[in-house]
Protein backbone atom coordinates (compact mmCIF):
# COMPACT_ATOMS: atom_id res chain seq x y z
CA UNK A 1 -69.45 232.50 265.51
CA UNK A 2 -71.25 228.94 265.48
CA UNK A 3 -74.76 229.58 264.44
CA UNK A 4 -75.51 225.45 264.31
CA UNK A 5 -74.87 223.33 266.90
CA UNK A 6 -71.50 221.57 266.93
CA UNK A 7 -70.66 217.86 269.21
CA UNK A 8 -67.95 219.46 271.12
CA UNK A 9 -66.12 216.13 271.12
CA UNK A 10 -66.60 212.01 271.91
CA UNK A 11 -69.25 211.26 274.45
CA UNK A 12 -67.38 210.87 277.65
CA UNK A 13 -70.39 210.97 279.96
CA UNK A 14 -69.57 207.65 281.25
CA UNK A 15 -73.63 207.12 281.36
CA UNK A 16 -74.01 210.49 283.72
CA UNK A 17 -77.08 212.47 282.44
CA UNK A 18 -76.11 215.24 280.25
CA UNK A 19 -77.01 218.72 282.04
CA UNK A 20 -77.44 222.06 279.61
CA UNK A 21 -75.91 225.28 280.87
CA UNK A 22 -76.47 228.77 278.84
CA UNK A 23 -75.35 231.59 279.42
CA UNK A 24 -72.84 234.46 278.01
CA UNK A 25 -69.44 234.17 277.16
CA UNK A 26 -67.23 236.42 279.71
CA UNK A 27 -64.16 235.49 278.10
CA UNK A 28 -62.10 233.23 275.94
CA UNK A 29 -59.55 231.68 277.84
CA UNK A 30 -58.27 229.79 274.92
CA UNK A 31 -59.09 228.50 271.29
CA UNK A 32 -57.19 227.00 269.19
CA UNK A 33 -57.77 227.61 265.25
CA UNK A 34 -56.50 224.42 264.40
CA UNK A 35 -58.81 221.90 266.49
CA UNK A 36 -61.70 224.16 268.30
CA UNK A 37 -61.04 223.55 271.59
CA UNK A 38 -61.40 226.45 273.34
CA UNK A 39 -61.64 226.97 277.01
CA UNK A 40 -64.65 229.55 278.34
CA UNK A 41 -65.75 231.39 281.41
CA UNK A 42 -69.34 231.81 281.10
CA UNK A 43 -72.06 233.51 283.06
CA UNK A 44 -74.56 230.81 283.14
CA UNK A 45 -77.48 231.07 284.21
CA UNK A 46 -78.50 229.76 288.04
CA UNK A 47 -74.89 229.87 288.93
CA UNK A 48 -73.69 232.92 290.92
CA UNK A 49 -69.82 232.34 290.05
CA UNK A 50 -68.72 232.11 286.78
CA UNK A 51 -68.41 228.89 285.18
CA UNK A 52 -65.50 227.51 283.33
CA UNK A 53 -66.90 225.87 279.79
CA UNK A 54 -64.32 223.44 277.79
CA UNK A 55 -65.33 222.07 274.94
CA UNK A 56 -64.73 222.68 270.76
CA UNK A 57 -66.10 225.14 268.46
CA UNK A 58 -64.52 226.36 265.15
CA UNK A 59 -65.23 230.15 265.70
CA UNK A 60 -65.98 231.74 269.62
CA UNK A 61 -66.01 235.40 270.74
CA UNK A 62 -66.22 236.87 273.67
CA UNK A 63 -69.81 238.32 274.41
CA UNK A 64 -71.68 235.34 272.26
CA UNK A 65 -74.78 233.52 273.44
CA UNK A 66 -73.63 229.85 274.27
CA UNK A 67 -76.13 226.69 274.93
CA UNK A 68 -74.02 223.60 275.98
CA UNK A 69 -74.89 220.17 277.00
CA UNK A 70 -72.09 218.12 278.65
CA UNK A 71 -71.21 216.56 282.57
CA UNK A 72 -69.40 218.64 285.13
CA UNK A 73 -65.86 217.29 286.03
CA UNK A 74 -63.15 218.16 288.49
CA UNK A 75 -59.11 218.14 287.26
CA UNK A 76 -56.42 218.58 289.85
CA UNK A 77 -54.95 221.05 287.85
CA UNK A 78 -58.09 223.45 286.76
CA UNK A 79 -60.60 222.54 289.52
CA UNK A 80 -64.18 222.00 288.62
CA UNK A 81 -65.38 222.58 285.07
CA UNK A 82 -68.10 221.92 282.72
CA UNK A 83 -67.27 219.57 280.00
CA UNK A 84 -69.14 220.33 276.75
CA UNK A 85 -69.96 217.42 274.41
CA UNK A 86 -72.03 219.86 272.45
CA UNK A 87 -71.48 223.82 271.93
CA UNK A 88 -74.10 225.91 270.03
CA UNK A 89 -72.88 229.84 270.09
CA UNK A 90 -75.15 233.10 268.80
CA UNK A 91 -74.99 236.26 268.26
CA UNK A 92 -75.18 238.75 271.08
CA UNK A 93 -78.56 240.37 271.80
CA UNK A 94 -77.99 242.47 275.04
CA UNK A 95 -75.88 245.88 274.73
CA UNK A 96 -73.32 244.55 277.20
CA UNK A 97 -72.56 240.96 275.11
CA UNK A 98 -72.68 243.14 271.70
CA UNK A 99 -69.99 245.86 273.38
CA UNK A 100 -67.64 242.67 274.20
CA UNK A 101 -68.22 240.89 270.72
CA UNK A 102 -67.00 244.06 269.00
CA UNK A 103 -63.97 244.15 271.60
């Protein structure tokens, strides 16, 4: 778990305004130990859908409280997703995020 906030990577806004999503983590997709990326679906708030997060952190669970600032984008490949240039993760506080932390 990240308790300080983390750049998730180089600023590739290309001079877009950064836009913050928050919301709990549904799932990891993926993370990898070695370099923190780590590819999330999130329930953010506002959006109805959940909302695929990519970005880097150096520890993630499922059922955390995430906070990140970044642009949306849209790959061929993985359709639209939110790219994180920053990732701050907490604890879970609900019942429901601490049952999926613990697994």
């Amino acid at each position: 778990m990240a308790n300080a906030g983390h750049p998730s990577g180089p600023d590739s806004t290309g001079g877009q305004p950064a836009e913050v999503l928050a919301g709990s983590i549904e799932r990891v997709t993926f993370h990898s130990a070695e370099t923190g990326f780590c590819v999330l679906r999130i329930k953010a708030r506002g959006h109805r859908e959940l909302v695929t997060v990519v970005g880097h952190a150096a520890e993630i669970s499922a059922g955390e409280w995430v906070t990140v600032s970044g642009t949306w984008v849209n790959s061929r490949e993985h359709g639209q997703q939110f790219k994180a240039d920053f990732l701050r993760a907490s604890a879970p506080t609900t019942a429901e995020g601490i049952e999926k932390y613990l697994g």
